[in-house]
PDB file of N, CA and C in Angstrom:
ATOM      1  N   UNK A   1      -7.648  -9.805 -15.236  1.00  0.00           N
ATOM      2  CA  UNK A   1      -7.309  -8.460 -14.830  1.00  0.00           C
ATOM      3  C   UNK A   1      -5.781  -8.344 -14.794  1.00  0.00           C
ATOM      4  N   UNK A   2      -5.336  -7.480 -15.643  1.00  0.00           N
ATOM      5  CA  UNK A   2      -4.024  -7.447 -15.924  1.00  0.00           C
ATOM      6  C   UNK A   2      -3.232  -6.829 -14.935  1.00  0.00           C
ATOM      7  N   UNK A   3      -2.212  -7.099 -13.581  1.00  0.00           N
ATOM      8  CA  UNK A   3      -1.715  -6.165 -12.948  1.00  0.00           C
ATOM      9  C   UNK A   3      -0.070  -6.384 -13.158  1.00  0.00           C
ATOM     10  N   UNK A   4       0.861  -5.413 -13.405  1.00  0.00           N
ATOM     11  CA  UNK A   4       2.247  -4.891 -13.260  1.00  0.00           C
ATOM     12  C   UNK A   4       2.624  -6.001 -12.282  1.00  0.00           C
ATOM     13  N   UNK A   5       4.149  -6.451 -12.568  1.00  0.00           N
ATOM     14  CA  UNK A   5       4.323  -7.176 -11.386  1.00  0.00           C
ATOM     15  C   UNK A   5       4.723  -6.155  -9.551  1.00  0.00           C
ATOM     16  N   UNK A   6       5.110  -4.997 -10.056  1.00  0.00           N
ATOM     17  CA  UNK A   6       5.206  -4.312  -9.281  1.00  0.00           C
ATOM     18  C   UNK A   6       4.052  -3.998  -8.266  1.00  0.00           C
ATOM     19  N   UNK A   7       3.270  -4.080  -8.967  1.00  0.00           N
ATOM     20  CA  UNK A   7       1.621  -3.934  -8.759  1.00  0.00           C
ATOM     21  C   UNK A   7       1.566  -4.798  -7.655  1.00  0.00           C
ATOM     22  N   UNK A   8       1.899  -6.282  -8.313  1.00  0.00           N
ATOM     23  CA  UNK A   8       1.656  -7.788  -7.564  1.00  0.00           C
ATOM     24  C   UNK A   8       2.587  -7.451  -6.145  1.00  0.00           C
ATOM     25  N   UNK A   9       3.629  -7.110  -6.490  1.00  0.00           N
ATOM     26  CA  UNK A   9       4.029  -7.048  -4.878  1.00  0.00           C
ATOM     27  C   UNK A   9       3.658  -6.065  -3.978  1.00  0.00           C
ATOM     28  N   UNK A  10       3.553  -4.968  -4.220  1.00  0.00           N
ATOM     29  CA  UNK A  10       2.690  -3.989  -3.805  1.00  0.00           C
ATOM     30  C   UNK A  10       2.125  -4.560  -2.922  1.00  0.00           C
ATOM     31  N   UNK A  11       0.735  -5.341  -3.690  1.00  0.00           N
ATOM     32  CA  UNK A  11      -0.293  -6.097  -3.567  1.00  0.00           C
ATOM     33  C   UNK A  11      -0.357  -7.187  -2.369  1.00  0.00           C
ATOM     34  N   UNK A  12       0.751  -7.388  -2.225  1.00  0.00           N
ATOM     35  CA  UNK A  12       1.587  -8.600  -1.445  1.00  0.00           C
ATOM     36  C   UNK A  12       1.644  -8.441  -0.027  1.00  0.00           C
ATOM     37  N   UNK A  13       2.626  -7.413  -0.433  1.00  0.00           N
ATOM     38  CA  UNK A  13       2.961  -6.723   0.562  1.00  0.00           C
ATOM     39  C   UNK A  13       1.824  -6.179   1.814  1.00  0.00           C
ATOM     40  N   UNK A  14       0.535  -5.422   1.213  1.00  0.00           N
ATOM     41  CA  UNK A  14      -0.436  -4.922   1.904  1.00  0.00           C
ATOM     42  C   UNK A  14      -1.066  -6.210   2.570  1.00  0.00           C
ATOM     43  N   UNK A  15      -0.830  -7.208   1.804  1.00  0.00           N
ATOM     44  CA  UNK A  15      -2.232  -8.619   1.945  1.00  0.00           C
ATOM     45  C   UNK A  15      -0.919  -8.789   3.277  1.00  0.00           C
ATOM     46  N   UNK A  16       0.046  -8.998   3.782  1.00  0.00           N
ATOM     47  CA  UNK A  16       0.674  -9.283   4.524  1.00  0.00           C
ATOM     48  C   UNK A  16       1.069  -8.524   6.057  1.00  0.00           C
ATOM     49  N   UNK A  17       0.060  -7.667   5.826  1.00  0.00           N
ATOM     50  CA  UNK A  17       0.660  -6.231   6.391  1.00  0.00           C
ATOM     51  C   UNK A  17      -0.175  -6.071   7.730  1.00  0.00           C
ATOM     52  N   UNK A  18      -1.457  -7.380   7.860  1.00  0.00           N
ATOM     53  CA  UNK A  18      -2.290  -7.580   9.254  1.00  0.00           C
ATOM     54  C   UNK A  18      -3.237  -6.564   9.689  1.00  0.00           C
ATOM     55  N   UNK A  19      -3.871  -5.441   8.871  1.00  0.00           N
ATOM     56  CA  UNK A  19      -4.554  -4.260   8.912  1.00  0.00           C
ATOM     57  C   UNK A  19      -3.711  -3.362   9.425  1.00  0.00           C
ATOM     58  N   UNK A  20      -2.518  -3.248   9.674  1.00  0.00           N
ATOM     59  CA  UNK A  20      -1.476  -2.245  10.546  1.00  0.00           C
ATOM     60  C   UNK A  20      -1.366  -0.660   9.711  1.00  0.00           C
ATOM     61  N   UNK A  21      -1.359  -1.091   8.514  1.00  0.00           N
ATOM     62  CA  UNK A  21      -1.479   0.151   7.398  1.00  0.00           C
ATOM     63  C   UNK A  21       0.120   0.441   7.124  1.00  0.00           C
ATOM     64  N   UNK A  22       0.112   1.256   5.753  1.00  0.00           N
ATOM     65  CA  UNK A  22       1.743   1.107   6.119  1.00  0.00           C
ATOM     66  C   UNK A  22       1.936   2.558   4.795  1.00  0.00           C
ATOM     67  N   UNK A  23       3.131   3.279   5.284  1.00  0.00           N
ATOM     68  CA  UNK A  23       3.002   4.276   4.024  1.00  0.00           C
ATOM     69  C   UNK A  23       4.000   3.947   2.715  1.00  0.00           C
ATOM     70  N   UNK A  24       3.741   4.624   1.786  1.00  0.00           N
ATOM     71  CA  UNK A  24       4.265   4.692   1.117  1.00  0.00           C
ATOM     72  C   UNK A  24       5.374   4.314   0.740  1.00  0.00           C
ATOM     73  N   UNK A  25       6.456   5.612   1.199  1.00  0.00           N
ATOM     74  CA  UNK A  25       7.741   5.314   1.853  1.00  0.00           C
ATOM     75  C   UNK A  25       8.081   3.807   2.598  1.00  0.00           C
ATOM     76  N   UNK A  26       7.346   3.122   3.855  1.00  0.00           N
ATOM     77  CA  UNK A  26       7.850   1.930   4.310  1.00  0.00           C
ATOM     78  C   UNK A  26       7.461   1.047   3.196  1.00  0.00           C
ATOM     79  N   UNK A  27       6.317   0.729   2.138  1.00  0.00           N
ATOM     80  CA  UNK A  27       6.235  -0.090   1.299  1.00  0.00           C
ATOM     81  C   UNK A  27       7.662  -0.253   0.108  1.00  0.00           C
ATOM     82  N   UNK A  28       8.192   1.137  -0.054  1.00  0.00           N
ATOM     83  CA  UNK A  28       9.095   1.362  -0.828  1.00  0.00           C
ATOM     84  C   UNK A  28      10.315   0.720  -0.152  1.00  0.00           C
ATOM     85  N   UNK A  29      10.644   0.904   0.762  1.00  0.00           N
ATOM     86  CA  UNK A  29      11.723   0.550   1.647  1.00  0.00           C
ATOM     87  C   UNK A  29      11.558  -1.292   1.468  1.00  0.00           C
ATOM     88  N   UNK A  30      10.443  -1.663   2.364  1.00  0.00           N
ATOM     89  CA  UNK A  30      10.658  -3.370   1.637  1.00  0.00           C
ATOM     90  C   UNK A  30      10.563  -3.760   0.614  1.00  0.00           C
ATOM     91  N   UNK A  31      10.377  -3.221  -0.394  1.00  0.00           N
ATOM     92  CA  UNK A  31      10.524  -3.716  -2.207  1.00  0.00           C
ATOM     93  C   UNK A  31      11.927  -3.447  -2.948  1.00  0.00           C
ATOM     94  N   UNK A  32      12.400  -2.051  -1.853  1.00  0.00           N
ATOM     95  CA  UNK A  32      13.742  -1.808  -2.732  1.00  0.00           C
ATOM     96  C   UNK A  32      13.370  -1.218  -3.791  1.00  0.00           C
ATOM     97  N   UNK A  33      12.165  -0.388  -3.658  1.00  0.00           N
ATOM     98  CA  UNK A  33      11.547   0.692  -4.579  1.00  0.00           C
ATOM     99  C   UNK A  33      11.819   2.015  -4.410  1.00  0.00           C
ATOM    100  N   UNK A  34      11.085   2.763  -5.236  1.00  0.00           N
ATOM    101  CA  UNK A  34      10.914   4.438  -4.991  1.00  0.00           C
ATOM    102  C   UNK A  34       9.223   4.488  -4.345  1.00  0.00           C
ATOM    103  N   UNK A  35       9.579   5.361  -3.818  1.00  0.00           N
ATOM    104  CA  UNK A  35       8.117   6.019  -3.516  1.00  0.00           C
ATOM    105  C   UNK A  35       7.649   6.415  -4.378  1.00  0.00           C
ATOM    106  N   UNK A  36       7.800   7.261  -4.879  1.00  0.00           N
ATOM    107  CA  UNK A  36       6.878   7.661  -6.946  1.00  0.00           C
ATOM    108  C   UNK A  36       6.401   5.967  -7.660  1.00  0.00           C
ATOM    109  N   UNK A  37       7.066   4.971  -7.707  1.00  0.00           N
ATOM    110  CA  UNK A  37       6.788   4.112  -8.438  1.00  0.00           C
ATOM    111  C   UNK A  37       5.919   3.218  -7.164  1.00  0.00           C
ATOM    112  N   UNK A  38       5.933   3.324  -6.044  1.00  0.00           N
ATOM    113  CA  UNK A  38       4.664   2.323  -4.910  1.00  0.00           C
ATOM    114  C   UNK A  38       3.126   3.412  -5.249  1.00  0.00           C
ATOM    115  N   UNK A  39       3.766   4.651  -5.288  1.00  0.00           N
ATOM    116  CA  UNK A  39       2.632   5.697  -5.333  1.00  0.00           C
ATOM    117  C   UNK A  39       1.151   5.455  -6.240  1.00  0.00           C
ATOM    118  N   UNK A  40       2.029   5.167  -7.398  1.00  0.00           N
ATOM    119  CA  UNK A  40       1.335   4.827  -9.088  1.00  0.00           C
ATOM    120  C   UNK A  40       0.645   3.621  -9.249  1.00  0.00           C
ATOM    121  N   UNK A  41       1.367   2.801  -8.187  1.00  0.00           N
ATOM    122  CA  UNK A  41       0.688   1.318  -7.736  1.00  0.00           C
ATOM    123  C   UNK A  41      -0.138   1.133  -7.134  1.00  0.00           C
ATOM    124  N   UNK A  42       0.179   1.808  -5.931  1.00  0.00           N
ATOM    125  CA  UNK A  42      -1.363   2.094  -4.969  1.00  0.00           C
ATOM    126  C   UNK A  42      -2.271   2.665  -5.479  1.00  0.00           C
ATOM    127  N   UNK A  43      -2.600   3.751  -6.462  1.00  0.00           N
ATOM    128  CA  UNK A  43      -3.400   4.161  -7.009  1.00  0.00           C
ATOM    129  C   UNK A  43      -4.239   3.152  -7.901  1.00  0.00           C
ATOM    130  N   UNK A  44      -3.326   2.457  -8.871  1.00  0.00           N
ATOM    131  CA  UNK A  44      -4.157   1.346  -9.520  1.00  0.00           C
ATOM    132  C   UNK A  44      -4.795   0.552  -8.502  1.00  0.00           C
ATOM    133  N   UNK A  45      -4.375   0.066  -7.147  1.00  0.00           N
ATOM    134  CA  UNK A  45      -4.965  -0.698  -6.445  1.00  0.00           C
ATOM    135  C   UNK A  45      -6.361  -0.163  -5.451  1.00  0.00           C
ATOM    136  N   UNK A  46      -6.344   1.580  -5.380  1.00  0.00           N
ATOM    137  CA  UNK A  46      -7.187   2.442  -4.726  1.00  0.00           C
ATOM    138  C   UNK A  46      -8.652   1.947  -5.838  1.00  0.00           C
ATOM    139  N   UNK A  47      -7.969   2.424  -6.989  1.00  0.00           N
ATOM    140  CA  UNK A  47      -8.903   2.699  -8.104  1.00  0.00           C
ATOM    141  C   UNK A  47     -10.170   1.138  -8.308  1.00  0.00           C
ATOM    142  N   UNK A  48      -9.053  -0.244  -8.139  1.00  0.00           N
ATOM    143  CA  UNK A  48      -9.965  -1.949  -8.303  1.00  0.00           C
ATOM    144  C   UNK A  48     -10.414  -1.693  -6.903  1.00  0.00           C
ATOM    145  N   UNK A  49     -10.354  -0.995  -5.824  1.00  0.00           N
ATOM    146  CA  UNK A  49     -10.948  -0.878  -4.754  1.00  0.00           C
ATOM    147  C   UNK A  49     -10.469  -2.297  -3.974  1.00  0.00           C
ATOM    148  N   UNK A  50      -8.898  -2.255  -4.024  1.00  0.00           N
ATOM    149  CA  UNK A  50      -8.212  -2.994  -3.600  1.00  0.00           C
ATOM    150  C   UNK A  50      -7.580  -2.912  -2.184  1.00  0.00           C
ATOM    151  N   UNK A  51      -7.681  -1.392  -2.377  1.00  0.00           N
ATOM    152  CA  UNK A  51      -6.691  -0.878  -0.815  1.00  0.00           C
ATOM    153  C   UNK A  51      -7.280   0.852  -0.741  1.00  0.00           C
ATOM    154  N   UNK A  52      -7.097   1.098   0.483  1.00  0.00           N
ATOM    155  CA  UNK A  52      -7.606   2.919   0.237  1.00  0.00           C
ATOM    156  C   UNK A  52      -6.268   3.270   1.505  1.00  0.00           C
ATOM    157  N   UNK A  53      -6.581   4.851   1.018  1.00  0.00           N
ATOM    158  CA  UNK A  53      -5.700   5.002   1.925  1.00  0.00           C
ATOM    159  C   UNK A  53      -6.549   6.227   3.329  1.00  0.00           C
ATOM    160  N   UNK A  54      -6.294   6.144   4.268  1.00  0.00           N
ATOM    161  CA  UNK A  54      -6.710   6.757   5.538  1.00  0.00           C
ATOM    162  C   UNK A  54      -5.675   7.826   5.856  1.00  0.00           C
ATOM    163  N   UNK A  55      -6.324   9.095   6.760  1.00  0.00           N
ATOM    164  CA  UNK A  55      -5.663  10.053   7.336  1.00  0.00           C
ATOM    165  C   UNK A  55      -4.612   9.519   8.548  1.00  0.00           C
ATOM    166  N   UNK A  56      -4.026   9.617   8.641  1.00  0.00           N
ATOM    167  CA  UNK A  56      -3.629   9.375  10.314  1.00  0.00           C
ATOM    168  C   UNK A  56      -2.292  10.453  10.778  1.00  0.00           C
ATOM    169  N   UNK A  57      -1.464  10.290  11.864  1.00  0.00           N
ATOM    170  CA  UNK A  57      -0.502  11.134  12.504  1.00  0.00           C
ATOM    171  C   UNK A  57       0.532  10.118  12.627  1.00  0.00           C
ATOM    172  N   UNK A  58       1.580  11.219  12.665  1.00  0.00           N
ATOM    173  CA  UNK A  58       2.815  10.383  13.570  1.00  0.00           C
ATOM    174  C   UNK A  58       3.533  11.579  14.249  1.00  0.00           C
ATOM    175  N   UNK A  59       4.415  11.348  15.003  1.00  0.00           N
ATOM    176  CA  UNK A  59       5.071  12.367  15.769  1.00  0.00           C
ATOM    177  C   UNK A  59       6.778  12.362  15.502  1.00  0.00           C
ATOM    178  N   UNK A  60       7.365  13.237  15.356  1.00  0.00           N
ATOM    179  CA  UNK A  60       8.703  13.070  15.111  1.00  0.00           C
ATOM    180  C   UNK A  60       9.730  13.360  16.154  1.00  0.00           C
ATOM    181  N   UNK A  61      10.845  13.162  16.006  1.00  0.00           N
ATOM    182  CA  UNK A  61      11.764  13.165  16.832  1.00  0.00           C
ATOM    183  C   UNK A  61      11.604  14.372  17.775  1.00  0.00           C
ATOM    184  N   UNK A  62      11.095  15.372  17.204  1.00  0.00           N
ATOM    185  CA  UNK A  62      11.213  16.277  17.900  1.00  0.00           C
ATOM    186  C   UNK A  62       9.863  17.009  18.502  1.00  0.00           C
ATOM    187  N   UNK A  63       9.333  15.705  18.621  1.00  0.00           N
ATOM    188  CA  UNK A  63       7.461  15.790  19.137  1.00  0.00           C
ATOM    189  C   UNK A  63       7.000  16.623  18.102  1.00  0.00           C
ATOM    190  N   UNK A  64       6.985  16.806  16.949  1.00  0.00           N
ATOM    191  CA  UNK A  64       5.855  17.301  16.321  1.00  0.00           C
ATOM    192  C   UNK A  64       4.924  16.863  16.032  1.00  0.00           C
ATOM    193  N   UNK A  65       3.877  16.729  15.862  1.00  0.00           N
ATOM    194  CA  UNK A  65       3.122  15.726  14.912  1.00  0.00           C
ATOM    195  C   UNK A  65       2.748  16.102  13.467  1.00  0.00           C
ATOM    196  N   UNK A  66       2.778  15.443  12.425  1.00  0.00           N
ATOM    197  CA  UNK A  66       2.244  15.372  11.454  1.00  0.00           C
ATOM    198  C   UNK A  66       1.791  14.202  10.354  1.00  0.00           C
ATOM    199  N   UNK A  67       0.897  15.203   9.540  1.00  0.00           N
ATOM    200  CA  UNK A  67      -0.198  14.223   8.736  1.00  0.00           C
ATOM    201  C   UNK A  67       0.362  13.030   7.568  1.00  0.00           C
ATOM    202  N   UNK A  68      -0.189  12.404   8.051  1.00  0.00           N
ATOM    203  CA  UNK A  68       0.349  11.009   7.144  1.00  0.00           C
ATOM    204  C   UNK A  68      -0.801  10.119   6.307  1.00  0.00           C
ATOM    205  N   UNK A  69      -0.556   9.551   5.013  1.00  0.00           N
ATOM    206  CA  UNK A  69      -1.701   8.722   4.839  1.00  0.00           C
ATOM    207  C   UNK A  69      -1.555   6.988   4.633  1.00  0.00           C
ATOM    208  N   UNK A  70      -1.835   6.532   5.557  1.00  0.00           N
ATOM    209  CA  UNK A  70      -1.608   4.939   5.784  1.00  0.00           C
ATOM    210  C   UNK A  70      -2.287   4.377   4.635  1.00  0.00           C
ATOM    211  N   UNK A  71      -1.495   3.268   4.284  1.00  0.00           N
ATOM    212  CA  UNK A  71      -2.370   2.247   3.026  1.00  0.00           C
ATOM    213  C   UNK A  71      -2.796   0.783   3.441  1.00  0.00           C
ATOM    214  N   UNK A  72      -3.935   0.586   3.413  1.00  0.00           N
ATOM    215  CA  UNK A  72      -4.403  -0.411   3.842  1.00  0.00           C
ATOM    216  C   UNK A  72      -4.988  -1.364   2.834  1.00  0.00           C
ATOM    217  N   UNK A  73      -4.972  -2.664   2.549  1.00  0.00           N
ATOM    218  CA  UNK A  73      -5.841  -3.649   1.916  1.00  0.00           C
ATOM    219  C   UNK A  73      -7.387  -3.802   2.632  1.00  0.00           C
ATOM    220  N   UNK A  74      -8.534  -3.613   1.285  1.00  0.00           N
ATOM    221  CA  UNK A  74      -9.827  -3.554   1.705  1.00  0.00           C
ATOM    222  C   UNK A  74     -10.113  -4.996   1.848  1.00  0.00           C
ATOM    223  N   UNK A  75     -11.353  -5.193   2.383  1.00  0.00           N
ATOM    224  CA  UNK A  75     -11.526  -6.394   2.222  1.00  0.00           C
ATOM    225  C   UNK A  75     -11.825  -7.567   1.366  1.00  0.00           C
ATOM    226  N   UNK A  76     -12.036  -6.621   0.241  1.00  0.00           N
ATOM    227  CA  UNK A  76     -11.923  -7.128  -1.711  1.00  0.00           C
ATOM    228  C   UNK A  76     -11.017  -7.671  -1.551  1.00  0.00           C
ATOM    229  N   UNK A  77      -9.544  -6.594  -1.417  1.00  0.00           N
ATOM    230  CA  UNK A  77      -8.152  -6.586  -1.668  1.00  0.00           C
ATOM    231  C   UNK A  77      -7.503  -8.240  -0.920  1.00  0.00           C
ATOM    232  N   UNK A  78      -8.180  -8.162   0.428  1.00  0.00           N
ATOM    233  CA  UNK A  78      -7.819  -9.226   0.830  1.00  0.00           C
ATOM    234  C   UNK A  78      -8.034 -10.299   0.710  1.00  0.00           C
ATOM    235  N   UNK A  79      -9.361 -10.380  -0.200  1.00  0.00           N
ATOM    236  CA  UNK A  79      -9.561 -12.130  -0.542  1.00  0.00           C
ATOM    237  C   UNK A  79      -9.215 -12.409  -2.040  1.00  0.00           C
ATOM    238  N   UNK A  80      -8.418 -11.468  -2.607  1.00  0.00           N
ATOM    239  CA  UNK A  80      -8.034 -11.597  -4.090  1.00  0.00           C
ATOM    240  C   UNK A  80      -6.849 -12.714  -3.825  1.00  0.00           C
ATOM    241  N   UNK A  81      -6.479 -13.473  -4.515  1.00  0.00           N
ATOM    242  CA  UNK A  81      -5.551 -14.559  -4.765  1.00  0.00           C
ATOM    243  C   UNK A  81      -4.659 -13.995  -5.888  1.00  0.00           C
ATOM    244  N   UNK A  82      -3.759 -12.753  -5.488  1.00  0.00           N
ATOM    245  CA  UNK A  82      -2.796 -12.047  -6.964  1.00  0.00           C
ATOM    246  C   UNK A  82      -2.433 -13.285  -7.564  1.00  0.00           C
ATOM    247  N   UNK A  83      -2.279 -14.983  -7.043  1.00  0.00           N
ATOM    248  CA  UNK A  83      -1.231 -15.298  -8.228  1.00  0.00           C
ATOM    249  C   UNK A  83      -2.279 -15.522  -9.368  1.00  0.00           C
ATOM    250  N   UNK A  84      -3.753 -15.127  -9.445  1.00  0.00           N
ATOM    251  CA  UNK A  84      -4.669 -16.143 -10.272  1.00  0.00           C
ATOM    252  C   UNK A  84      -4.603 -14.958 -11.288  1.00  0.00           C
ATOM    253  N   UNK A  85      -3.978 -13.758 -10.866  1.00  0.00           N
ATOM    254  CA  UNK A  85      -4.232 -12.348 -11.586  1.00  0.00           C
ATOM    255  C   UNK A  85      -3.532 -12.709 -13.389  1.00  0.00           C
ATOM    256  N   UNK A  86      -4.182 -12.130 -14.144  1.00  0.00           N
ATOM    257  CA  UNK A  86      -3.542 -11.821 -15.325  1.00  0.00           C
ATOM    258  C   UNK A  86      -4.433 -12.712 -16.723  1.00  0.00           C
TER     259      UNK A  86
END
């Protein structure tokens, strides 16, 4: 199964991530990525039913709350061994 190395860290990243969930944006931030290019990744990884993503909230500085979608590794996702990938 052929995955992007971008993919692989992605991938990494979530398997490391302790079920906490994490968005987009913070995945981008520890890769030293864009969000458009984690986006395209997670999707390939939604799609092998690798990771999904969930509704959830957060609140902002100025108590608002709003809608967010956390990315999580499934439990497929988590017993995959990426380095055996390719």
């Amino acid at each position: 199964m052929a995955m992007s190395d971008n993919t692989k860290d992605i991938f990494r990243v979530l398997q490391e991530d302790n079920g906490d969930g994490l968005t987009a944006p913070q995945i981008a931030d520890k890769l030293g990525s864009t969000t458009k290019s984690v986006t395209a990744s997670v999707n390939a990884l939604v799609k092998k039913g690798f990771a999904e993503r969930k509704e959830g909230s957060i609140t902002d500085d100025e108590g608002n709350e709003k809608a967010i979608k956390f990315i999580y590794i499934t439990d497929e996702g988590a017993a995959v061994d990426i380095d055996s990938l390719d």
